[in-house]
N, C-alpha and C. Protein backbone atom coordinates (compact mmCIF):
# COMPACT_ATOMS: atom_id res chain seq x y z
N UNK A 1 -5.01 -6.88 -7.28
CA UNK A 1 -3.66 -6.44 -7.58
C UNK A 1 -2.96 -7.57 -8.31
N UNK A 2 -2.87 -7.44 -9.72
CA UNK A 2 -2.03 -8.22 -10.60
C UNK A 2 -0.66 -7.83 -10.46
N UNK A 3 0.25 -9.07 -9.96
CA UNK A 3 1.77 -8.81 -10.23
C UNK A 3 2.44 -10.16 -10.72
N UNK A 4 3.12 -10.20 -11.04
CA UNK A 4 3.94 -11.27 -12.03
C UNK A 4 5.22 -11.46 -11.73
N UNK A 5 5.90 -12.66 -11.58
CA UNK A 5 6.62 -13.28 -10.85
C UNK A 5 7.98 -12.39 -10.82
N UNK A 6 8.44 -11.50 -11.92
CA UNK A 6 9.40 -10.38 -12.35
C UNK A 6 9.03 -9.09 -11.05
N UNK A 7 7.71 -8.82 -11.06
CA UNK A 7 7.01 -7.33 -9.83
C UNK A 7 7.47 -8.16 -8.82
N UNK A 8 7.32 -9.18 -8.80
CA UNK A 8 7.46 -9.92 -6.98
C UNK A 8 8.61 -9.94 -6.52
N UNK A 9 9.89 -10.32 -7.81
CA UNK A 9 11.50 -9.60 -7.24
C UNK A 9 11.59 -9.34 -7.14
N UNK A 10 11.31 -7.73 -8.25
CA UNK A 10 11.72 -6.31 -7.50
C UNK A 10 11.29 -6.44 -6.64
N UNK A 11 10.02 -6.16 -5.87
CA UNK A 11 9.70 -5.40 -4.75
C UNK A 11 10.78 -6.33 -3.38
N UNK A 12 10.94 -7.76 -3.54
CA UNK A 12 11.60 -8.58 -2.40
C UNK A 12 13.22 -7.81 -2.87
N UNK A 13 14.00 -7.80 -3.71
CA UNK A 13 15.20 -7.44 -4.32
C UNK A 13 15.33 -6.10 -3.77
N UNK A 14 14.26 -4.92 -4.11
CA UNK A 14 14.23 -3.38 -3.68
C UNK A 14 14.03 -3.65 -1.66
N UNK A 15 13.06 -4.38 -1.53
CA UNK A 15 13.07 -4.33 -0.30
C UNK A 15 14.60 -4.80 0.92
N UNK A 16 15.17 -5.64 0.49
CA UNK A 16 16.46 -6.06 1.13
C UNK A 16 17.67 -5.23 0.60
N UNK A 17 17.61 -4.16 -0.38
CA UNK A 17 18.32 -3.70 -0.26
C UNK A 17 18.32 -2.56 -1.95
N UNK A 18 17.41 -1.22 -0.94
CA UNK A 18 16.85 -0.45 -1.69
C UNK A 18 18.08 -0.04 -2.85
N UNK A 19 19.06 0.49 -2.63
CA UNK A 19 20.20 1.30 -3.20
C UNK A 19 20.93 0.62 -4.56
N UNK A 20 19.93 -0.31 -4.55
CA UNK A 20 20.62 -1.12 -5.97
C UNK A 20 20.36 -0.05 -6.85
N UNK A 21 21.51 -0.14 -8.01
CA UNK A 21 21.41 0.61 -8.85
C UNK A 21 20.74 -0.46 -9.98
N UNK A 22 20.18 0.69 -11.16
CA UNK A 22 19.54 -0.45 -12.18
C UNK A 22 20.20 -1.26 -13.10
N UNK A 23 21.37 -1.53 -13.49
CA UNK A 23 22.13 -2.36 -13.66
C UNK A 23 22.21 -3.68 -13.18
N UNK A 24 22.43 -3.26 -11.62
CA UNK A 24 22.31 -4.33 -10.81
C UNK A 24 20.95 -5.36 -10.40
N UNK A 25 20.06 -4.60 -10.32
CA UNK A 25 19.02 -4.63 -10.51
C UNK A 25 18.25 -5.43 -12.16
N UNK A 26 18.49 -4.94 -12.64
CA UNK A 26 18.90 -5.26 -13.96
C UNK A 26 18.86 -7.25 -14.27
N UNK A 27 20.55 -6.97 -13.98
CA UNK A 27 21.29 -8.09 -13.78
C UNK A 27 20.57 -9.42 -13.15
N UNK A 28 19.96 -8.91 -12.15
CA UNK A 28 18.96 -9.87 -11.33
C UNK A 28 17.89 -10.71 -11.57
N UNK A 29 17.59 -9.68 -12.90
CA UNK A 29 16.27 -9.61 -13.18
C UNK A 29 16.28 -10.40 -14.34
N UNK A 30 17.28 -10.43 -15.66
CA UNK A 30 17.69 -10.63 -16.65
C UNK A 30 17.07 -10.24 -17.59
N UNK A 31 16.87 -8.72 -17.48
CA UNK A 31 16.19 -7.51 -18.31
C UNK A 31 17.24 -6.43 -18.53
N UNK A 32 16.91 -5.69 -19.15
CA UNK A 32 17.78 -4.36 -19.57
C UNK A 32 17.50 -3.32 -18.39
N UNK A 33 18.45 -2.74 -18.07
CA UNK A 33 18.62 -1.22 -17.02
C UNK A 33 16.92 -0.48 -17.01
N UNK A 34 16.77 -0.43 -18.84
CA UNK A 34 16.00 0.70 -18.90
C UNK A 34 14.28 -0.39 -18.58
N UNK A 35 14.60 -1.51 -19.27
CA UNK A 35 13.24 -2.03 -18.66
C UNK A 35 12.73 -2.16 -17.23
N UNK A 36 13.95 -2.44 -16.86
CA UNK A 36 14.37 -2.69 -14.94
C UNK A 36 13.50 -1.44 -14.82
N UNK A 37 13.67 -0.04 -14.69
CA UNK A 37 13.48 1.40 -14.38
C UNK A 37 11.58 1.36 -14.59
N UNK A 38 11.49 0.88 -15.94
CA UNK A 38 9.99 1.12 -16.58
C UNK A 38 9.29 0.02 -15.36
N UNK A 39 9.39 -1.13 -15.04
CA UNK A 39 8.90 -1.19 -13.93
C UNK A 39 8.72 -1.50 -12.85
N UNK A 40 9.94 -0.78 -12.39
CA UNK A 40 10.09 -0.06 -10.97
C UNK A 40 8.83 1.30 -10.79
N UNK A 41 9.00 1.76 -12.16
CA UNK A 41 8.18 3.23 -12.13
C UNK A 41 6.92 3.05 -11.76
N UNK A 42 6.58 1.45 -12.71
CA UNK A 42 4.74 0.94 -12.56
C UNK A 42 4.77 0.74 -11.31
N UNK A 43 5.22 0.08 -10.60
CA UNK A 43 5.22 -0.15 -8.94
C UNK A 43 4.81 0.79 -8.26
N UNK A 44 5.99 2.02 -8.75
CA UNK A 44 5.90 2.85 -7.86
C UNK A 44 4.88 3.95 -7.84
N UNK A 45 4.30 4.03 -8.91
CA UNK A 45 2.85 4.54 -9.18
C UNK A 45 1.66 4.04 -9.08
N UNK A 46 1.78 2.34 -9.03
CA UNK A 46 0.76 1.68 -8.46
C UNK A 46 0.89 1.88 -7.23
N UNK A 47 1.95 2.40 -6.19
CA UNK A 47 1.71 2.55 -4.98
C UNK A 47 2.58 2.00 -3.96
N UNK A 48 2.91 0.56 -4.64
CA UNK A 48 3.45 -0.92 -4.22
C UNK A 48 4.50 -0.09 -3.62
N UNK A 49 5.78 0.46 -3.84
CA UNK A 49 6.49 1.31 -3.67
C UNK A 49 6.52 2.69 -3.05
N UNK A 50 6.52 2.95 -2.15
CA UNK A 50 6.32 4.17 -1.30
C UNK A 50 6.99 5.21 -1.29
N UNK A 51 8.66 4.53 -1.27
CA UNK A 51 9.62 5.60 -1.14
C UNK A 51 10.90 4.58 -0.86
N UNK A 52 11.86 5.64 -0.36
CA UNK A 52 13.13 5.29 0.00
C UNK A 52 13.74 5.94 0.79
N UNK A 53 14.54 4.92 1.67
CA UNK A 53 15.12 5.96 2.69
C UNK A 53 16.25 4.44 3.48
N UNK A 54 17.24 5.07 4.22
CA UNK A 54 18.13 4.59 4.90
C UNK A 54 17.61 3.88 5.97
N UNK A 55 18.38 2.51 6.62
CA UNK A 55 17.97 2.29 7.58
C UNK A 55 18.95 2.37 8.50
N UNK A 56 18.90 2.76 9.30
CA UNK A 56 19.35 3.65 10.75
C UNK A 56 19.78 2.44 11.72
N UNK A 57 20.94 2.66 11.99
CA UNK A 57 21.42 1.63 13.60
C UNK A 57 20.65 2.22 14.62
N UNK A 58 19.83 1.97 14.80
CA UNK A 58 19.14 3.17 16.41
C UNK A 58 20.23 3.05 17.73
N UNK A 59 20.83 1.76 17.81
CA UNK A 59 21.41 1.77 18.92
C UNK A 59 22.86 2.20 18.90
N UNK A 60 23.56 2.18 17.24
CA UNK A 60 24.67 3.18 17.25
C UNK A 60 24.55 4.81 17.60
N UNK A 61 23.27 4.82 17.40
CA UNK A 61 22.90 6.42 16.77
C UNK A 61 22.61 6.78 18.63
N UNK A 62 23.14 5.76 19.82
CA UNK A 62 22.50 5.92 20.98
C UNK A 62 20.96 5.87 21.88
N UNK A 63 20.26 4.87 20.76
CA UNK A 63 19.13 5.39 21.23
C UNK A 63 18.96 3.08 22.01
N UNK A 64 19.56 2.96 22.64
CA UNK A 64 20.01 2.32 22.88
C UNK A 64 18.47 1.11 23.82
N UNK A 65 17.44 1.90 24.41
CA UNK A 65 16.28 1.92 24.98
C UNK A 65 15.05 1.58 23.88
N UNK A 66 14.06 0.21 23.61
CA UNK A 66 13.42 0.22 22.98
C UNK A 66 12.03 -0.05 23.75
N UNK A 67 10.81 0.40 23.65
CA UNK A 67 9.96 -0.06 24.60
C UNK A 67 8.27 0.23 23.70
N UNK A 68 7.71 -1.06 23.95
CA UNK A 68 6.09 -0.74 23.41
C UNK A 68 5.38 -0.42 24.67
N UNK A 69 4.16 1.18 24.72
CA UNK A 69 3.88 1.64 24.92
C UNK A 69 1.84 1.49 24.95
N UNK A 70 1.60 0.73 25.72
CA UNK A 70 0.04 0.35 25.51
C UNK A 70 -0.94 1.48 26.35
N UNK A 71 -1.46 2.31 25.27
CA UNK A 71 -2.45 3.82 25.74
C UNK A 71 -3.72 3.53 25.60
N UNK A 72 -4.80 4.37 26.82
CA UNK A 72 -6.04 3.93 26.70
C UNK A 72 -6.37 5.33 27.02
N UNK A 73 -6.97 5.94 26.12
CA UNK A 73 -8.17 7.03 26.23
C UNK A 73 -9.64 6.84 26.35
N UNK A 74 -9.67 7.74 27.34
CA UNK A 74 -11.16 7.87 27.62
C UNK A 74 -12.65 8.23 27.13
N UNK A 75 -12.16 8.97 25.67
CA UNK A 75 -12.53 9.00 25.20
C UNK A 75 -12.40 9.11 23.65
N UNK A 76 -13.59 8.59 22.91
CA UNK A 76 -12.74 8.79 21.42
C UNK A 76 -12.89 10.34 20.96
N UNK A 77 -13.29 10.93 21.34
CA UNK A 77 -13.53 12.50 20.98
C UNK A 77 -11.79 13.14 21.20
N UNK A 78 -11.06 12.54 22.21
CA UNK A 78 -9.69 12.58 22.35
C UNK A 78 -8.58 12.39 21.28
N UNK A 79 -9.09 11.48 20.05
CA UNK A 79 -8.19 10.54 19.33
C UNK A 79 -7.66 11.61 18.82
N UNK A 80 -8.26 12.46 17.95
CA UNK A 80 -7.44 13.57 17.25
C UNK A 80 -6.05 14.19 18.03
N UNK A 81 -6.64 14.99 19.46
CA UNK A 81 -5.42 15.15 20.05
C UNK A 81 -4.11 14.31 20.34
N UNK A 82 -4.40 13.07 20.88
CA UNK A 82 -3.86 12.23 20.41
C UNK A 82 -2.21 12.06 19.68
N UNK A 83 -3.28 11.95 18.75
CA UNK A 83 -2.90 11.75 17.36
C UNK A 83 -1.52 12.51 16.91
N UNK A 84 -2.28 14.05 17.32
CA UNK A 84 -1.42 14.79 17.04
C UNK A 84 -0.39 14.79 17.98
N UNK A 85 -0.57 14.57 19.09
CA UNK A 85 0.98 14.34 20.08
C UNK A 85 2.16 13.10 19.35
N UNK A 86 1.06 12.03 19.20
CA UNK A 86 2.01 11.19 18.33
C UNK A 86 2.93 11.64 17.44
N UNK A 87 2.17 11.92 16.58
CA UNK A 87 2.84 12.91 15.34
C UNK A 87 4.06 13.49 15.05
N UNK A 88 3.55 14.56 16.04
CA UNK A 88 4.89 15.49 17.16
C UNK A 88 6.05 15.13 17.75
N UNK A 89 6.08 13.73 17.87
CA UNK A 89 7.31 12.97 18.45
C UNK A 89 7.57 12.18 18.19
N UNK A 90 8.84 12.46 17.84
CA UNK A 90 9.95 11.65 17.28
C UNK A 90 11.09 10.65 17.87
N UNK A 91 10.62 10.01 18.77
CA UNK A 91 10.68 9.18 19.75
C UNK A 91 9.78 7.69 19.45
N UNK A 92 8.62 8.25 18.93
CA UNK A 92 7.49 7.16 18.52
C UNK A 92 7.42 7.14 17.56
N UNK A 93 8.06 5.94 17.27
CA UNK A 93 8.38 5.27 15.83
C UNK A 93 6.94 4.63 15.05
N UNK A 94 5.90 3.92 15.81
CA UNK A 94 5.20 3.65 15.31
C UNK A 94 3.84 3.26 16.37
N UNK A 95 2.38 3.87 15.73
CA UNK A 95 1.33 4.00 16.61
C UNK A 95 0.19 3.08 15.76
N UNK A 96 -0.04 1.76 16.21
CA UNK A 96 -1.26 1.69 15.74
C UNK A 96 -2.40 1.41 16.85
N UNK A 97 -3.41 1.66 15.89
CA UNK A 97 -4.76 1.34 16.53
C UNK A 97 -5.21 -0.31 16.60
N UNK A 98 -5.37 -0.87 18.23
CA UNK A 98 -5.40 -1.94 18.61
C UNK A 98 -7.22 -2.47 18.87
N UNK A 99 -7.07 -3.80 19.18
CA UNK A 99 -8.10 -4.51 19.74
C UNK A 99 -7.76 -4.87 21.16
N UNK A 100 -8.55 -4.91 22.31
CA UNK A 100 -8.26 -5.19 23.53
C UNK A 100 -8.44 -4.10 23.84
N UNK A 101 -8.10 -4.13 25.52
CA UNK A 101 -8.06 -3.56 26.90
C UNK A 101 -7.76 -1.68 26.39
N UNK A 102 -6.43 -2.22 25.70
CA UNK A 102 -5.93 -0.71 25.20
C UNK A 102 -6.38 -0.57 23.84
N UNK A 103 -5.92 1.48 23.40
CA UNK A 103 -6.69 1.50 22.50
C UNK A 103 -5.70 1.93 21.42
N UNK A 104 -4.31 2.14 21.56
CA UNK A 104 -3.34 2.13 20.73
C UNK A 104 -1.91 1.39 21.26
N UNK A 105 -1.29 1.27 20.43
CA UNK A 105 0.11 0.42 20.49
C UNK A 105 1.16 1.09 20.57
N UNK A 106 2.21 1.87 20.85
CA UNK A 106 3.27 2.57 20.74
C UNK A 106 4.74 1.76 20.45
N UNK A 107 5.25 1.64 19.41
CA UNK A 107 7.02 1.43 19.86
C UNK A 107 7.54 2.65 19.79
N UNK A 108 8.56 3.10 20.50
CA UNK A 108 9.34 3.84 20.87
C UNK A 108 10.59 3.45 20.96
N UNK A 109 11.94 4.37 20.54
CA UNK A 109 13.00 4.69 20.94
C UNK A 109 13.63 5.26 21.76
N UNK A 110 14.27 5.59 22.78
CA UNK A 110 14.98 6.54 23.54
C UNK A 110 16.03 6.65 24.28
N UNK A 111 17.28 7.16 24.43
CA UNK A 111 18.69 6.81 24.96
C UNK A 111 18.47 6.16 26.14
N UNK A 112 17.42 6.63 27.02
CA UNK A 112 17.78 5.81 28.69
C UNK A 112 15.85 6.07 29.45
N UNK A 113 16.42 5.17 30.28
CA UNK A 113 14.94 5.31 30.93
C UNK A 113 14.79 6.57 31.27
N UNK A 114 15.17 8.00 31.47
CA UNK A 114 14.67 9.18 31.96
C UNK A 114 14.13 9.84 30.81
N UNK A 115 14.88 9.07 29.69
CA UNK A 115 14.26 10.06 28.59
C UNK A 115 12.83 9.17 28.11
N UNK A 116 12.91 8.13 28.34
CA UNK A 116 11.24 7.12 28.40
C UNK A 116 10.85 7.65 29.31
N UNK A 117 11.04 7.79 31.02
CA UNK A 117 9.98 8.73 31.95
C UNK A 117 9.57 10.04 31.28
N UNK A 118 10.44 10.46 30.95
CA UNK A 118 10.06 11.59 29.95
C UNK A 118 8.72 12.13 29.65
N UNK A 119 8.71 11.35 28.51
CA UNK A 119 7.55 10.74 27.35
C UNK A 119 6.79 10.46 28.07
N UNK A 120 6.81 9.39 28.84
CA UNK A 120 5.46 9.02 29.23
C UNK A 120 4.74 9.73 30.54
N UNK A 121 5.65 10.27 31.29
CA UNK A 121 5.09 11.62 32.17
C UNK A 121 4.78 12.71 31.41
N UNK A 122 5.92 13.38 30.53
CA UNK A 122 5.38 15.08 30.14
C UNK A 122 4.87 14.78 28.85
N UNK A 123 4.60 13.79 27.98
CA UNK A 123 4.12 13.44 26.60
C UNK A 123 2.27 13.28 26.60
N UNK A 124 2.92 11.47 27.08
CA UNK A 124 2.10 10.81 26.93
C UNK A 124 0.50 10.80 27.77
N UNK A 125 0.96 10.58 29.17
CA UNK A 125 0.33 11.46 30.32
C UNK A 125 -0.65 12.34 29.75
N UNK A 126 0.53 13.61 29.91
CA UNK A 126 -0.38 15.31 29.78
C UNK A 126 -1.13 15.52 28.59
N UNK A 127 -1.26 14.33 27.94
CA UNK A 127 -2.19 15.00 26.47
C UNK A 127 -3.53 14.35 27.03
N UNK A 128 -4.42 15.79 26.84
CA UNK A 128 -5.99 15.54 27.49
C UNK A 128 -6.77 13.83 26.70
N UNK A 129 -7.30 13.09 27.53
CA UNK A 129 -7.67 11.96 27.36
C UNK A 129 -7.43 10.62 27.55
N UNK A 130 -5.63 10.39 27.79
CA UNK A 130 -5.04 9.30 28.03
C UNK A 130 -5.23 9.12 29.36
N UNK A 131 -5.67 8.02 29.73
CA UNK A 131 -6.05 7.82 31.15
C UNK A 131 -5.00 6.54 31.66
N UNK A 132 -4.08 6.13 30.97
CA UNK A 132 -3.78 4.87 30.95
C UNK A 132 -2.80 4.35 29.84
N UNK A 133 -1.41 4.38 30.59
CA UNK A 133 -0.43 3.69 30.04
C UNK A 133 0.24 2.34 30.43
N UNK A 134 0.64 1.27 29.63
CA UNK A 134 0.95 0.80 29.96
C UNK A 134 2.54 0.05 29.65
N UNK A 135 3.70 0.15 30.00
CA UNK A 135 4.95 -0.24 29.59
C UNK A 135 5.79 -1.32 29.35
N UNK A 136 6.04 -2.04 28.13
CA UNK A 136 7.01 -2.99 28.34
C UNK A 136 8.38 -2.71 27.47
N UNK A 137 9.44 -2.75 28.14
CA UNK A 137 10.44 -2.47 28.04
C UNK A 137 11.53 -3.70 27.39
N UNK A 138 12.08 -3.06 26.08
CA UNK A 138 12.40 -4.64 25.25
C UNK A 138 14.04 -5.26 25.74
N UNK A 139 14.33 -6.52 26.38
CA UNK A 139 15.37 -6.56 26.74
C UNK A 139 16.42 -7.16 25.49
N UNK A 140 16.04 -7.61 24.35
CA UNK A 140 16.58 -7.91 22.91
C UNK A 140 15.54 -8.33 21.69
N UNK A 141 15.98 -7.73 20.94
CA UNK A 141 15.71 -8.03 19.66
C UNK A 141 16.04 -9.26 18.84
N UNK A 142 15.11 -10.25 18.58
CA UNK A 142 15.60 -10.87 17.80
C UNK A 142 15.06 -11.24 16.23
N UNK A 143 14.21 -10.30 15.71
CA UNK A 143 14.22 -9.56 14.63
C UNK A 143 13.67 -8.65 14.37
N UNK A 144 13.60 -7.89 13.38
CA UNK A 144 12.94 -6.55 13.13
C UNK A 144 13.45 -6.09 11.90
N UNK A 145 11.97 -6.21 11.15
CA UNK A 145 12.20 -6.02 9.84
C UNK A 145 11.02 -4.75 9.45
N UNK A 146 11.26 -3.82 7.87
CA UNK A 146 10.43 -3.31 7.32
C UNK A 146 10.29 -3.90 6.06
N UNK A 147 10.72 -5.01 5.91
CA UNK A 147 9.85 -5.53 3.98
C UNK A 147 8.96 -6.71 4.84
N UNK A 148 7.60 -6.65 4.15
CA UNK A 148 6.68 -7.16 4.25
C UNK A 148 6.82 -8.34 3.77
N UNK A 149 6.32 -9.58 3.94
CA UNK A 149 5.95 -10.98 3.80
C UNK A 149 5.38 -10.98 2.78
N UNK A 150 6.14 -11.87 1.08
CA UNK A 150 5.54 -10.96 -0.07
C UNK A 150 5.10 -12.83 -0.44
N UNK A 151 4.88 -13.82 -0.18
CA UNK A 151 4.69 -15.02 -0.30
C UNK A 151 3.42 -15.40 -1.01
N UNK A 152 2.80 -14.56 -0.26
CA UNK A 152 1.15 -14.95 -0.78
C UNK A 152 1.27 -14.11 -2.02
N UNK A 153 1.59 -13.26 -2.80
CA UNK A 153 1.32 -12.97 -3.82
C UNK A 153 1.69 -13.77 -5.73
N UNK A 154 2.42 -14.68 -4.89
CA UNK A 154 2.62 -15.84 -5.65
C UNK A 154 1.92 -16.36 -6.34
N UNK A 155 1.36 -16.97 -7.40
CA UNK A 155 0.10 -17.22 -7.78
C UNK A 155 0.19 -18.89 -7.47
N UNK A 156 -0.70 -19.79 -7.48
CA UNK A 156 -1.00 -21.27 -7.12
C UNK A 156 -0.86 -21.96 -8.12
């Protein structure tokens, strides 16, 4: 993946704060609007660029409860189902597949611990295969980000 010291702003510039318009953007860059746009477009068709979307106060919005969620199925013939429970709920912000003891990772959102018993009794539990949850419950945040660590693409 070739990018050049101009691709490496945008994407850090778009990432801290998508809603720039191309002007501004632009401006940053010390290119024209319309070059700014041409490539943003290459980015975003190379992939580099995914999409766009708002980022959300979770804890204005009440969801005030943050907690990672460590699941162990019994079997992998299970994962699909799974999967699809994940999917399905919108509570679980993000599922990956781990190394260790357990065999996926959960963070989750949710207004209060009944609505986490919830989940992890009538959710997480009842989907055939999970044999094994395990809970930690976050008492603060002290960061949390979605733009990626763009450093190494720097050239030497």
């Amino acid at each position: 993946m070739e990018l050049d010291d101009l691709d490496i702003k945008i994407l850090a510039l778009l990432g801290r704060r998508g809603r720039m318009t191309w002007a501004e953007l632009a401006g940053q860059l010390g290119l024209s609007a319309p070059a700014t746009a041409d490539r943003v477009k290459r980015l975003e068709e190379r992939g580099l660029i995914t999409g766009y979307s708002a980022l959300l106060d979770a804890e204005a919005l009440g969801l005030t409860l943050t907690a990672f969620i460590a699941v162990t199925l019994d079997q992998p013939r299970h994962r699909e189902g799974f999967l699809a429970q994940v999917n399905a709920t919108a509570e679980i912000l993000e599922c990956h597949h781990v190394t260790g003891d357990d065999d996926y990772l959960l963070k989750v959102r949710c207004c209060h611990t009944r609505a986490l018993e919830a989940l992890i009794t009538h959710r997480l539990k009842a989907t055939e295969g999970v044999v094994k949850t395990r809970t930690l419950i976050v008492l603060s945040t002290v960061k949390e980000t979605q733009v990626p660590p763009l450093e190494h693409l720097h050239k030497p």
